[in-house]
C-alpha atoms as a PDB file:
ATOM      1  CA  UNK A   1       6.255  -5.193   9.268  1.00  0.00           C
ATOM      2  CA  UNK A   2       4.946  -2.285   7.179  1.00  0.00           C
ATOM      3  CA  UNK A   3       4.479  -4.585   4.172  1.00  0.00           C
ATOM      4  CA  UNK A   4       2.332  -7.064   5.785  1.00  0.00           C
ATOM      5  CA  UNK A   5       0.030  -4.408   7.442  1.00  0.00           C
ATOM      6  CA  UNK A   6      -0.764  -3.427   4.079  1.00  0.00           C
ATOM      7  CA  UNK A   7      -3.614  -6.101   4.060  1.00  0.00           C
ATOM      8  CA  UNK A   8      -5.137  -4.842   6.862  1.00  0.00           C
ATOM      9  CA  UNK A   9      -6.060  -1.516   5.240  1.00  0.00           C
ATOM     10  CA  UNK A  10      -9.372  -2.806   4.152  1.00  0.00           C
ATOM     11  CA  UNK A  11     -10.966  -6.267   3.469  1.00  0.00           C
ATOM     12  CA  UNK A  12     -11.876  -6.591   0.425  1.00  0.00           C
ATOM     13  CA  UNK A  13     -14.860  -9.211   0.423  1.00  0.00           C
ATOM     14  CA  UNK A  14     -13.648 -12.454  -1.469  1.00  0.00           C
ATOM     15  CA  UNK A  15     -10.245 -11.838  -1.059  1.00  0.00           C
ATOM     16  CA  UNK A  16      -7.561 -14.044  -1.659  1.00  0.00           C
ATOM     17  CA  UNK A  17      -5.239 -15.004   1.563  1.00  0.00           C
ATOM     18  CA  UNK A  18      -1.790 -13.036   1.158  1.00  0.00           C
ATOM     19  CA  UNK A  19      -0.098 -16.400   1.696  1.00  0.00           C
ATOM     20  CA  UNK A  20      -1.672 -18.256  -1.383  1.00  0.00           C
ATOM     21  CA  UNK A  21      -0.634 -15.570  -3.639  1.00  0.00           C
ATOM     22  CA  UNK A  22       3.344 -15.607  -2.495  1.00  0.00           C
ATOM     23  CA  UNK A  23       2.726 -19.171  -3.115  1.00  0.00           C
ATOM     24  CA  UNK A  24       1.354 -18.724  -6.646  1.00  0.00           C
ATOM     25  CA  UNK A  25       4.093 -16.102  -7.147  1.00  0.00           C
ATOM     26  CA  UNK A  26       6.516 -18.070  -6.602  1.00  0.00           C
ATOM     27  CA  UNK A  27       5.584 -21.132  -9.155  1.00  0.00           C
ATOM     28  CA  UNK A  28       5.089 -18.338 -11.672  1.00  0.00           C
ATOM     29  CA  UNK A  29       7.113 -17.202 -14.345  1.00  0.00           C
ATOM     30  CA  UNK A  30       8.783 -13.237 -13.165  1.00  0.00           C
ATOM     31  CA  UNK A  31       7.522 -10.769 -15.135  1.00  0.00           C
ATOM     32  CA  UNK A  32       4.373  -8.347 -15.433  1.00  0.00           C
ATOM     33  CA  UNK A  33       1.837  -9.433 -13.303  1.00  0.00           C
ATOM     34  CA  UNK A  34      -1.817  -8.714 -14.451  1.00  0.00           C
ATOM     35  CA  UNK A  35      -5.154  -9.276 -11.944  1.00  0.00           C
ATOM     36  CA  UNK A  36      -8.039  -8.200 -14.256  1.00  0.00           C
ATOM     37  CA  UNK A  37     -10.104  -9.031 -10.986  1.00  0.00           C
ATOM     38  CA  UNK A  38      -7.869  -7.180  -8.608  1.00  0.00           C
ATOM     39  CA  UNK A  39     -10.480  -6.439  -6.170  1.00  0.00           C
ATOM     40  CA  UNK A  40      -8.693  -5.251  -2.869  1.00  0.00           C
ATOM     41  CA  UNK A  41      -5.175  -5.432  -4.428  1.00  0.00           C
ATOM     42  CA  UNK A  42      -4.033  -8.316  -2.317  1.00  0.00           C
ATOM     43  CA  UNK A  43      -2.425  -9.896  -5.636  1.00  0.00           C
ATOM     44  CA  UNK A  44      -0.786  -6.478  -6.284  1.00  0.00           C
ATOM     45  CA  UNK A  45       0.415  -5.926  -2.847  1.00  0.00           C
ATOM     46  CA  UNK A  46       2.250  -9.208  -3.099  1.00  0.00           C
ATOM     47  CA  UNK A  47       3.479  -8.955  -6.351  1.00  0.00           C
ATOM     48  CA  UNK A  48       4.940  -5.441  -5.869  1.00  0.00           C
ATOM     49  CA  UNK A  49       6.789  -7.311  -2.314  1.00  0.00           C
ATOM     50  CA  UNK A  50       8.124  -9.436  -4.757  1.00  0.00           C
ATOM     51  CA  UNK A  51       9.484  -7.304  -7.146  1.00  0.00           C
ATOM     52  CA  UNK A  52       7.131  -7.399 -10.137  1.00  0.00           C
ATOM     53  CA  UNK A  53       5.489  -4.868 -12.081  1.00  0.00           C
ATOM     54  CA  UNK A  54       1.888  -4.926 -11.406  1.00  0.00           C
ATOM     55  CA  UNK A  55      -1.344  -3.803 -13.392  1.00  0.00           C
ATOM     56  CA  UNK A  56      -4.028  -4.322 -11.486  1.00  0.00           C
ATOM     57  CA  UNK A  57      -7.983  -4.078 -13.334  1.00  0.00           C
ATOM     58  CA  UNK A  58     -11.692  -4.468 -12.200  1.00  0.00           C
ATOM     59  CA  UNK A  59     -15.056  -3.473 -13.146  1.00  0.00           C
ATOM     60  CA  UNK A  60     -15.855  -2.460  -9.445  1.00  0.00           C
ATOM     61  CA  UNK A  61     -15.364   1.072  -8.808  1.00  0.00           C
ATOM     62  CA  UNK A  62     -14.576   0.272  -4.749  1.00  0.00           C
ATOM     63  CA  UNK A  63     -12.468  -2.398  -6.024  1.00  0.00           C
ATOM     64  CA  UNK A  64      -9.996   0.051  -8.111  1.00  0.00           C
ATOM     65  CA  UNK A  65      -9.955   2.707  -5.278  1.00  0.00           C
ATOM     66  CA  UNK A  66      -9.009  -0.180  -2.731  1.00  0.00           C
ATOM     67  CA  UNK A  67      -6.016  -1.563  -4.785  1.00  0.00           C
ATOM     68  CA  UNK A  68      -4.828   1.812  -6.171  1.00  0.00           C
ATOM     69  CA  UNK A  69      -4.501   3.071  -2.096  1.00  0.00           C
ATOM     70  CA  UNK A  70      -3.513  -0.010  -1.036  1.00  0.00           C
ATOM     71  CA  UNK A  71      -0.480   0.281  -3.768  1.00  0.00           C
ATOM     72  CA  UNK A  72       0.529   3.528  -3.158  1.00  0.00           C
ATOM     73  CA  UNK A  73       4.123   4.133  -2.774  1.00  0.00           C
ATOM     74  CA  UNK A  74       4.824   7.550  -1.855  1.00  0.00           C
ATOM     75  CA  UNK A  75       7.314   9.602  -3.410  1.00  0.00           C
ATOM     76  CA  UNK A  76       9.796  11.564  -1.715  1.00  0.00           C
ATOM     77  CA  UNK A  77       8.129  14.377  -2.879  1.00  0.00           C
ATOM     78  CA  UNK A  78       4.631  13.284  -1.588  1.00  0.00           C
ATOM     79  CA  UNK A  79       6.702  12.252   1.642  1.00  0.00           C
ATOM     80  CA  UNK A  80       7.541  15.656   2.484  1.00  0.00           C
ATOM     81  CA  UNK A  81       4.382  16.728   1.237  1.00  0.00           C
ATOM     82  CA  UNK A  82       2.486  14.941   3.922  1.00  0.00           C
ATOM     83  CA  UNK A  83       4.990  15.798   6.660  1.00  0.00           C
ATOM     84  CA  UNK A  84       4.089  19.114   5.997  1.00  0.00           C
ATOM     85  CA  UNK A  85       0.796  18.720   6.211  1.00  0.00           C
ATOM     86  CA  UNK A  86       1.472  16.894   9.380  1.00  0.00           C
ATOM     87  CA  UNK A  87       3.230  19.466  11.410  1.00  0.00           C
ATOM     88  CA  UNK A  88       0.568  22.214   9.946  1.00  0.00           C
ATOM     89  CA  UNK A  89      -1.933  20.245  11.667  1.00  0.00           C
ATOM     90  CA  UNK A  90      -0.385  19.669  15.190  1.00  0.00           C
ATOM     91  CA  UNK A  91       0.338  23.791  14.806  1.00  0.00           C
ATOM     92  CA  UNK A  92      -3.064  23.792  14.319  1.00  0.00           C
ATOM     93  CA  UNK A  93      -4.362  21.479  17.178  1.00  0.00           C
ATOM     94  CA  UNK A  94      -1.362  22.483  19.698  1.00  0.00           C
ATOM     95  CA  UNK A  95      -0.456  25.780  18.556  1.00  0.00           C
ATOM     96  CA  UNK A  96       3.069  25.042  18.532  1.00  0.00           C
ATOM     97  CA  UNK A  97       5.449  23.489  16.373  1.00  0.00           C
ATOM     98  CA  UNK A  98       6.207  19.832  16.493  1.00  0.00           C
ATOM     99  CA  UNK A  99       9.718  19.653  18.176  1.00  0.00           C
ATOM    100  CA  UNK A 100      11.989  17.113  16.701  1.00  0.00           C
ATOM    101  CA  UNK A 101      12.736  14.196  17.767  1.00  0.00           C
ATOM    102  CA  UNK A 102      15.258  11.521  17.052  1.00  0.00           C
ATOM    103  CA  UNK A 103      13.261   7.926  15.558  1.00  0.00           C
ATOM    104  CA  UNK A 104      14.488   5.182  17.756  1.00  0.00           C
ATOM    105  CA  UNK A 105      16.606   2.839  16.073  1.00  0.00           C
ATOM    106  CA  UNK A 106      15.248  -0.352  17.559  1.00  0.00           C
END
């Protein structure tokens, strides 16, 4: 599950469990959610699986890089962006073209 690999990213140190916060999340009211203390972005990460807006805030500089990669959602743009880059680099490596090949479905 893509979602719950998310936490695994990096460790931030005093992190909250992932399980606590979809319990706190789910006695809250819906609505913006706002960590001033975000550190890793474990509250963020769970609020964004649940559907909220998130704003995430901390004095730590490794804290706000953490949570703003661990909250990344790619673009379709930035998608194909990075599959470009992707197949430039196994030219690169390989000297040949990735050939395609259908994603299993299971």
């Amino acid at each position: 599950n893509a979602a719950s690999t998310k936490h695994q990213l990096y460790r931030y140190p005093a992190s909250i469990h992932p399980l606590a916060v979809q319990r706190l999340l789910e006695v809250m009211p819906d609505g913006l959610l706002l960590d001033p203390f975000c550190g890793g972005g474990t509250t963020l990460i769970e609020g964004l699986k649940s559907g909220r807006p998130v704003i995430g805030a901390d004095a730590s500089p490794l804290a706000l890089f953490a949570a703003t990669h661990q909250t990344w959602l790619p673009d379709a743009d930035d998608l194909e962006s990075l599959s470009q880059r992707a197949d430039d680099l196994v030219v690169n490596l390989l000297g040949s073209p990735p050939s395609p090949s259908p994603l299993p479905l299971a």
